[in-house]
PDB file of N, CA and C in Angstrom:
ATOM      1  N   UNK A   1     -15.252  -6.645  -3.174  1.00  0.00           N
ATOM      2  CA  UNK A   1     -14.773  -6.218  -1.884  1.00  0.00           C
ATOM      3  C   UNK A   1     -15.447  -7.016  -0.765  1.00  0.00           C
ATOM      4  N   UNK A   2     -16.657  -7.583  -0.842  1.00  0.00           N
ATOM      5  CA  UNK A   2     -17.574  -7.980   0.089  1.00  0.00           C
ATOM      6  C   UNK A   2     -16.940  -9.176  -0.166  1.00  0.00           C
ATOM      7  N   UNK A   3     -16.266 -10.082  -0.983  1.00  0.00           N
ATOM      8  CA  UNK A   3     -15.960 -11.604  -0.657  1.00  0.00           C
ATOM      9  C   UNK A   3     -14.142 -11.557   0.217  1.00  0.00           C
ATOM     10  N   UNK A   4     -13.881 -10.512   0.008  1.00  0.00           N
ATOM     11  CA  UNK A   4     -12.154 -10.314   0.165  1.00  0.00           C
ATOM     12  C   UNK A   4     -12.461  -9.822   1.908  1.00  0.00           C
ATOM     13  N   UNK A   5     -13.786  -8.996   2.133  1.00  0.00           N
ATOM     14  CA  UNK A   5     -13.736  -8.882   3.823  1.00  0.00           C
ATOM     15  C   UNK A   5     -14.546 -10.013   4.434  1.00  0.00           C
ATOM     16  N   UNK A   6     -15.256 -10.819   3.674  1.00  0.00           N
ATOM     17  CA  UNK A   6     -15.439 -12.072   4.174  1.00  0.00           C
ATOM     18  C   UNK A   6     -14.854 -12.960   4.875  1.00  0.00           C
ATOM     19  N   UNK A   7     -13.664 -13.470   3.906  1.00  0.00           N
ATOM     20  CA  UNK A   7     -12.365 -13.874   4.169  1.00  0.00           C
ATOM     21  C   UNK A   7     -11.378 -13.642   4.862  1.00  0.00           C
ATOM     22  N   UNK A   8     -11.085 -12.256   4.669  1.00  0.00           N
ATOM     23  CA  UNK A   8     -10.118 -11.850   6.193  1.00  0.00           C
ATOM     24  C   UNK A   8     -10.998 -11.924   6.915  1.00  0.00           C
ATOM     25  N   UNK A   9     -12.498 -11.841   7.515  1.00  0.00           N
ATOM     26  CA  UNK A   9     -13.255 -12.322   8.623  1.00  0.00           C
ATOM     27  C   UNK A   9     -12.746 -13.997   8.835  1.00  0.00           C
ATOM     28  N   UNK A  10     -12.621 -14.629   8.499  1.00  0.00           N
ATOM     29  CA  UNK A  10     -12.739 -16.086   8.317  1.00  0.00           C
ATOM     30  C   UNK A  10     -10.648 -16.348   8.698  1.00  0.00           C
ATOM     31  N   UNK A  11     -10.002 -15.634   7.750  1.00  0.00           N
ATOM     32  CA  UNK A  11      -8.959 -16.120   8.324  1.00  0.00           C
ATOM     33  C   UNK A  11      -8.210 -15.392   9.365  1.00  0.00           C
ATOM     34  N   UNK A  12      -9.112 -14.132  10.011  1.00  0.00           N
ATOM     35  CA  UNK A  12      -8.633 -13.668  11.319  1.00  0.00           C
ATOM     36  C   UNK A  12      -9.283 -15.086  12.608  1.00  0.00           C
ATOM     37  N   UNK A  13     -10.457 -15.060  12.351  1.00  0.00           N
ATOM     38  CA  UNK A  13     -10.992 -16.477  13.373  1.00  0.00           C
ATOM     39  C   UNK A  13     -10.099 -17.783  13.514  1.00  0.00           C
ATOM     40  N   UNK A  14      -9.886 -18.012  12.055  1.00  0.00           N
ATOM     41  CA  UNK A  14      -8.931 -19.167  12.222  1.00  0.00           C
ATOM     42  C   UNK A  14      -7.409 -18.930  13.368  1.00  0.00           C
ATOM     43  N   UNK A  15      -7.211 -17.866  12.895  1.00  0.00           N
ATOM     44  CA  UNK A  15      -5.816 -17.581  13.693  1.00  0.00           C
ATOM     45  C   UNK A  15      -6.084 -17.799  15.302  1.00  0.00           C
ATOM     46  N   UNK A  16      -6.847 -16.845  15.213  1.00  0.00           N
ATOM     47  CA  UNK A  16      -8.014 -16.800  16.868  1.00  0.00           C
ATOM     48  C   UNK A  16      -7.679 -18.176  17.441  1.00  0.00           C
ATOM     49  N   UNK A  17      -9.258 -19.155  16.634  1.00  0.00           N
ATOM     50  CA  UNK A  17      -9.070 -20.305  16.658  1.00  0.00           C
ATOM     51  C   UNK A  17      -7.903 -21.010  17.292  1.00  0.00           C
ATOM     52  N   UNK A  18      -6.885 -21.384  16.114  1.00  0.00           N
ATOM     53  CA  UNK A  18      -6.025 -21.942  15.995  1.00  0.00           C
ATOM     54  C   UNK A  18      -4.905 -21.505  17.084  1.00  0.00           C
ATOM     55  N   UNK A  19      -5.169 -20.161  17.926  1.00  0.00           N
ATOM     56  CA  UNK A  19      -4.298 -19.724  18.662  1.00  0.00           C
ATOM     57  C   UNK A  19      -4.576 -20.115  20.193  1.00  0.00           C
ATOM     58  N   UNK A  20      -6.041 -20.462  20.500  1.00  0.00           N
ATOM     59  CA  UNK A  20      -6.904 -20.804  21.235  1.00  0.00           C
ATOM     60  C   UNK A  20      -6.625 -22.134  21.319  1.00  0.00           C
ATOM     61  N   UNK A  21      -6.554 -22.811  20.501  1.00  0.00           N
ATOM     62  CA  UNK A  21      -6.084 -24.579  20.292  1.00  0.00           C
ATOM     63  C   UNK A  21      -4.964 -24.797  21.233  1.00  0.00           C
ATOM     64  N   UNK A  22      -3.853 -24.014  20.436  1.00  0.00           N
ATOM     65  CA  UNK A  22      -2.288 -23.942  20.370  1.00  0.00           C
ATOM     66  C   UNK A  22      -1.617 -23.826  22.502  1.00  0.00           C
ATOM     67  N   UNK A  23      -2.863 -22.732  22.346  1.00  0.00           N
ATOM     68  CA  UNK A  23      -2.413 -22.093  24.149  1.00  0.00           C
ATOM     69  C   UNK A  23      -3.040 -23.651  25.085  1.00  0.00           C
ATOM     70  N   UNK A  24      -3.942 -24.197  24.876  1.00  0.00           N
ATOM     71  CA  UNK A  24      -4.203 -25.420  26.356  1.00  0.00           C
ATOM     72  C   UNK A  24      -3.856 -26.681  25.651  1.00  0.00           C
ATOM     73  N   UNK A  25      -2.854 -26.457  24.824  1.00  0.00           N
ATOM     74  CA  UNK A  25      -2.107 -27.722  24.093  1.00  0.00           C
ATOM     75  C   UNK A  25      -0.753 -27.371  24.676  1.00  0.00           C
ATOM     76  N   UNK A  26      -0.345 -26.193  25.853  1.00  0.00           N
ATOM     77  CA  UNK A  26       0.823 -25.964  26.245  1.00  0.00           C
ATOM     78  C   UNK A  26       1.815 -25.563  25.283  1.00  0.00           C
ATOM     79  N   UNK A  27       1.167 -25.096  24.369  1.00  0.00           N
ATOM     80  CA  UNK A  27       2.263 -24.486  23.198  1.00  0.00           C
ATOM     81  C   UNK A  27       2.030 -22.641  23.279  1.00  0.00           C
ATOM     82  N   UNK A  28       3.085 -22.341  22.712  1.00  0.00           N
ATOM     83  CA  UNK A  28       2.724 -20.995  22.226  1.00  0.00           C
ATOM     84  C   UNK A  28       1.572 -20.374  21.326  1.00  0.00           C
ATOM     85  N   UNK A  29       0.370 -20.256  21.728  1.00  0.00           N
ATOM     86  CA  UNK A  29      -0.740 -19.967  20.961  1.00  0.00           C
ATOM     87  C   UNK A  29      -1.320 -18.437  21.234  1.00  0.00           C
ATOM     88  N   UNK A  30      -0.443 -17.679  22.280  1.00  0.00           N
ATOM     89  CA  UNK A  30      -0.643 -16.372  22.192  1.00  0.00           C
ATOM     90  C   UNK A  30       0.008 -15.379  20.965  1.00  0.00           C
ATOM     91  N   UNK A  31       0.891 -15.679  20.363  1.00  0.00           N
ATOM     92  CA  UNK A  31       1.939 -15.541  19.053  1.00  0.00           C
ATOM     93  C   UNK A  31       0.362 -15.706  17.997  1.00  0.00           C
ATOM     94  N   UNK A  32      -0.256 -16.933  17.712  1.00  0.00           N
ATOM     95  CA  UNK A  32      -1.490 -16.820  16.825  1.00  0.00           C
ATOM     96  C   UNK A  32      -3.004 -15.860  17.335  1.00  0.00           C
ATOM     97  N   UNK A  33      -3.063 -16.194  18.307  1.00  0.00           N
ATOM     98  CA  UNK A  33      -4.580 -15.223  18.920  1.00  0.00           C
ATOM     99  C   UNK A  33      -3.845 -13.557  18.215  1.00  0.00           C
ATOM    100  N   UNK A  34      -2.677 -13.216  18.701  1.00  0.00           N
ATOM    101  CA  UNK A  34      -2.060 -12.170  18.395  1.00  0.00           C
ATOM    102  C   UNK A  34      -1.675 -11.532  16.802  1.00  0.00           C
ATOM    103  N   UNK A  35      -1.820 -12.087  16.213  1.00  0.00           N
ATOM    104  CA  UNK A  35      -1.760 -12.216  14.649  1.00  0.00           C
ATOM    105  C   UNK A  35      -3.131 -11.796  13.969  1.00  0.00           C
ATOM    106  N   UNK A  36      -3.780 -12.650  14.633  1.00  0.00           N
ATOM    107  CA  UNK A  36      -5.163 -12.457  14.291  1.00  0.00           C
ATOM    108  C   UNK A  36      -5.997 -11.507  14.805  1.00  0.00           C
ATOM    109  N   UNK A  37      -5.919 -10.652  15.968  1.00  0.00           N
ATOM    110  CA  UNK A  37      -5.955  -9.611  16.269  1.00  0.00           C
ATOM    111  C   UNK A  37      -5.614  -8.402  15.889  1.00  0.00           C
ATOM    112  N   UNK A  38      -4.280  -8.473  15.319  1.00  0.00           N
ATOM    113  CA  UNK A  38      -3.447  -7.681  14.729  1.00  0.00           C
ATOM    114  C   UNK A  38      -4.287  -6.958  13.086  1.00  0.00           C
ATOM    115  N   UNK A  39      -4.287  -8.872  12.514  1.00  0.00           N
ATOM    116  CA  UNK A  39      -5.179  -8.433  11.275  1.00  0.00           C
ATOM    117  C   UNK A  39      -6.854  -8.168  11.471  1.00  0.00           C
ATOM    118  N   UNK A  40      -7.488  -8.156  12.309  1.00  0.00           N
ATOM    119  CA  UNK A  40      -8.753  -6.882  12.292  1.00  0.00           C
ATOM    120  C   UNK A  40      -8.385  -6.046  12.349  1.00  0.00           C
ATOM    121  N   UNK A  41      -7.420  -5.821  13.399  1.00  0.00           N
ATOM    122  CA  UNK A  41      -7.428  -4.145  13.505  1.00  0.00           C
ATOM    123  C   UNK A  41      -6.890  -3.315  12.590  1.00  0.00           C
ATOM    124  N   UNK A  42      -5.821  -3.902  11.728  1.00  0.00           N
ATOM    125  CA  UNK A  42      -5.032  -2.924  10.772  1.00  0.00           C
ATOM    126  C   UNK A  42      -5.529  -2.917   9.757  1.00  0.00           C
ATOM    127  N   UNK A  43      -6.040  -4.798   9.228  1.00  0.00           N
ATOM    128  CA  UNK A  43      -6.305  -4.991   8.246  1.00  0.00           C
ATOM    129  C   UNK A  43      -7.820  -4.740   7.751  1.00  0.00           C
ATOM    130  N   UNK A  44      -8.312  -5.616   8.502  1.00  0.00           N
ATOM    131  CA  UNK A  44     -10.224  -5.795   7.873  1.00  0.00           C
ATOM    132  C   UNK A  44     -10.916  -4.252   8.608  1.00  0.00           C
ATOM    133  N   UNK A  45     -10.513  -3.620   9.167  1.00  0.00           N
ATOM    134  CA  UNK A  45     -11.784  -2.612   9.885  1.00  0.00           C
ATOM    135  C   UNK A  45     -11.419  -1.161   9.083  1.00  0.00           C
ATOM    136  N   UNK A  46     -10.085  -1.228   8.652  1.00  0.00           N
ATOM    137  CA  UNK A  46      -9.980  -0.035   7.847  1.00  0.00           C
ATOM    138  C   UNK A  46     -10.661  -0.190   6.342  1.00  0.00           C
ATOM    139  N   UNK A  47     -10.376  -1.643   5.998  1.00  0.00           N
ATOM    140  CA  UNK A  47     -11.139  -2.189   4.546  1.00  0.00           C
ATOM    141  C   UNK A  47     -12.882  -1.691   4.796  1.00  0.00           C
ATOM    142  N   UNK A  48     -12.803  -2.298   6.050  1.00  0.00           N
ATOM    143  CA  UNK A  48     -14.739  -2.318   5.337  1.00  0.00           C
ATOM    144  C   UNK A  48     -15.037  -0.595   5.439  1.00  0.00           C
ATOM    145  N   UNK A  49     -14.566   0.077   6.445  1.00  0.00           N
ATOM    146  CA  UNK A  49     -14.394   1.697   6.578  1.00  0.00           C
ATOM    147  C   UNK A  49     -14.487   2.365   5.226  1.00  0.00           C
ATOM    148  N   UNK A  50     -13.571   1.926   4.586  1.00  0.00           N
ATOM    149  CA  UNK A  50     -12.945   2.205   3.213  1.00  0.00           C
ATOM    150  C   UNK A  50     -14.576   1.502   2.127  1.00  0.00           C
ATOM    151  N   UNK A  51     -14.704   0.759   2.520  1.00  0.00           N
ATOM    152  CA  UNK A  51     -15.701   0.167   1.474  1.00  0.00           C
ATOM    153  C   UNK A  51     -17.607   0.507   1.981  1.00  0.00           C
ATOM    154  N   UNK A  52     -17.496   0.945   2.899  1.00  0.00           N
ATOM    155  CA  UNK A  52     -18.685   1.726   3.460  1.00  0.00           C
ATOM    156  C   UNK A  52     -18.976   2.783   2.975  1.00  0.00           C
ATOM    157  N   UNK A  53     -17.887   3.534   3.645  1.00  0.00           N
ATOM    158  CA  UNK A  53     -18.009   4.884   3.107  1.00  0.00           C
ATOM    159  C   UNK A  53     -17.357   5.461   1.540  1.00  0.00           C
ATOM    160  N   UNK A  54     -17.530   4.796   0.805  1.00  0.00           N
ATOM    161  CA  UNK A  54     -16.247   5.159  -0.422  1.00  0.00           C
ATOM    162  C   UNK A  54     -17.217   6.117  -1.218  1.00  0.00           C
ATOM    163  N   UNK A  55     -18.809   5.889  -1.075  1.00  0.00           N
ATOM    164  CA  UNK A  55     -19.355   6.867  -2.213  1.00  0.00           C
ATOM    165  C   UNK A  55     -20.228   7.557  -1.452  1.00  0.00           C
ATOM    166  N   UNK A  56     -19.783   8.541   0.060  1.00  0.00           N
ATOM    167  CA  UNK A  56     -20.863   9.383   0.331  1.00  0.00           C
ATOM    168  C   UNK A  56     -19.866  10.526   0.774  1.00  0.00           C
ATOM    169  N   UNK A  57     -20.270  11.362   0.881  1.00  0.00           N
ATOM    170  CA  UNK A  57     -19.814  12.848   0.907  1.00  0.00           C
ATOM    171  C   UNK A  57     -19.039  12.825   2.318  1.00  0.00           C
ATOM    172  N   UNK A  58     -17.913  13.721   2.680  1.00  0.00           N
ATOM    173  CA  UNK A  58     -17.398  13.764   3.864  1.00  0.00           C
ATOM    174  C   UNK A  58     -18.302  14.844   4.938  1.00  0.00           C
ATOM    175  N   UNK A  59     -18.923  15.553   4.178  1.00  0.00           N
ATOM    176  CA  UNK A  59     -19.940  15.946   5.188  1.00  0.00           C
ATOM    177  C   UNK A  59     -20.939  15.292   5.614  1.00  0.00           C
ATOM    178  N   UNK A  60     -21.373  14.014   5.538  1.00  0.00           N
ATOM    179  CA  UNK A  60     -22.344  13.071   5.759  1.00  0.00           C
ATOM    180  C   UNK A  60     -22.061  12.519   6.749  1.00  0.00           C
ATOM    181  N   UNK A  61     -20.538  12.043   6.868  1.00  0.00           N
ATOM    182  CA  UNK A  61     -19.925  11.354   7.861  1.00  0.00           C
ATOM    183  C   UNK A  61     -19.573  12.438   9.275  1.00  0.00           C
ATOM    184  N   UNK A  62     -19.830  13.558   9.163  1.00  0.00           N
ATOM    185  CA  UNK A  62     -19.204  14.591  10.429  1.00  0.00           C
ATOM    186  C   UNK A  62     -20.074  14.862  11.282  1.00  0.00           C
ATOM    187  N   UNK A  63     -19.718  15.210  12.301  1.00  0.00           N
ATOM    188  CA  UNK A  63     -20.508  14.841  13.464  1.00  0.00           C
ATOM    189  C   UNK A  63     -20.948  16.353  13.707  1.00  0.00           C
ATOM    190  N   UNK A  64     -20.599  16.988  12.930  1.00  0.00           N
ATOM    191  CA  UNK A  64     -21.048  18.837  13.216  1.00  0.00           C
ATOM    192  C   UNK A  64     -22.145  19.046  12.556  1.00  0.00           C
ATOM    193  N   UNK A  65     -22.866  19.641  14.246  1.00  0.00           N
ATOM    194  CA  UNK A  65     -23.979  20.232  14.262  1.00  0.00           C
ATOM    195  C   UNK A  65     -24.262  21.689  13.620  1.00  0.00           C
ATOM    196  N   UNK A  66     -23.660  21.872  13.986  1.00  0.00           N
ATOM    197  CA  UNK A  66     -23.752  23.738  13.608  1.00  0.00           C
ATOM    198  C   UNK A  66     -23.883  23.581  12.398  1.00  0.00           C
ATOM    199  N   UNK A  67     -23.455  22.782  11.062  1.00  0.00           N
ATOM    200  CA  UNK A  67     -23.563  22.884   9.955  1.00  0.00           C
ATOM    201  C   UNK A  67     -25.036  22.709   9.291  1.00  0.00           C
ATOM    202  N   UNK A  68     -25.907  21.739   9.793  1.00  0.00           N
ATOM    203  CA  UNK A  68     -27.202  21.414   9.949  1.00  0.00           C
ATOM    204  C   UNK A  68     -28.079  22.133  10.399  1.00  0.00           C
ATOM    205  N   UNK A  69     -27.597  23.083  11.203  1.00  0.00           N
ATOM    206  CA  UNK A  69     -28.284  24.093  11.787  1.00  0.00           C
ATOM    207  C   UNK A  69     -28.814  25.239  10.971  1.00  0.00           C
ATOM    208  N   UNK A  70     -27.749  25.633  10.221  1.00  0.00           N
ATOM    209  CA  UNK A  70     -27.236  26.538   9.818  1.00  0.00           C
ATOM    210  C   UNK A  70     -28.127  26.629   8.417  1.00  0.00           C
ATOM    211  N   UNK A  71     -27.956  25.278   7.668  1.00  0.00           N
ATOM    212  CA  UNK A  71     -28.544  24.998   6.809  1.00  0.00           C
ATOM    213  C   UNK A  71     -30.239  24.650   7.072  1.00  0.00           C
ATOM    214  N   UNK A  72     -31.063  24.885   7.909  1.00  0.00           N
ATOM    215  CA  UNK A  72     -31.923  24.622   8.046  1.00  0.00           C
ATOM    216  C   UNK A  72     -32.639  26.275   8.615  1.00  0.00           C
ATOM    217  N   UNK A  73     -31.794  26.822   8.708  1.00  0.00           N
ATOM    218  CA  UNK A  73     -32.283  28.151   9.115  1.00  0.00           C
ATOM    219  C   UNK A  73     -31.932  29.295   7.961  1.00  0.00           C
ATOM    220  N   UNK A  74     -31.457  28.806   6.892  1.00  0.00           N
ATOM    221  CA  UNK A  74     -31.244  29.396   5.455  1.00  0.00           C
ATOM    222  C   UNK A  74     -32.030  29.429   4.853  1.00  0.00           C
ATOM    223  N   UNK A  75     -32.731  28.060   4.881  1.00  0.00           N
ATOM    224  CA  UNK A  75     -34.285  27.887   4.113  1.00  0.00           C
ATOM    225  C   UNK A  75     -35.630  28.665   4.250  1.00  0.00           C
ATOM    226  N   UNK A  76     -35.631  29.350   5.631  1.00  0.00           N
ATOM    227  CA  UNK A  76     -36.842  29.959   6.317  1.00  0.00           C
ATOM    228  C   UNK A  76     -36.745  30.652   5.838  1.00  0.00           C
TER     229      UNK A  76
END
């Protein structure tokens, strides 16, 4: 998983890149910056999300307090 989000790192830049080239060469290079934008956001940020969190509990990830609380005042 770590060489496959490498890579979409690498070929979202290129697009970037290559879209960055494309635009002060008087061509259409907002069509590529846009592509490549497209694929972080849909593609690589849900992957690494997905590959971060794949082996820890969904209560680890929640932002609720009261549950911590709760559990710490059970113990006393």
């Amino acid at each position: 998983m770590k060489k496959i989000l490498i890579s979409l790192i690498v070929i979202s830049i290129g697009f970037i890149a290559f879209g960055y080239i494309q635009k002060y060469n008087n061509s259409n290079g907002d069509k590529w910056i846009g592509i490549g934008i497209l694929l972080i956001t849909f593609v690589l940020i849900p992957l690494f999300l997905y590959s971060r969190f794949k082996n820890k509990e969904v209560r680890d990830r929640m932002l609720n307090f009261d549950l911590k609380k709760k559990e710490d005042t059970d113990n006393q």
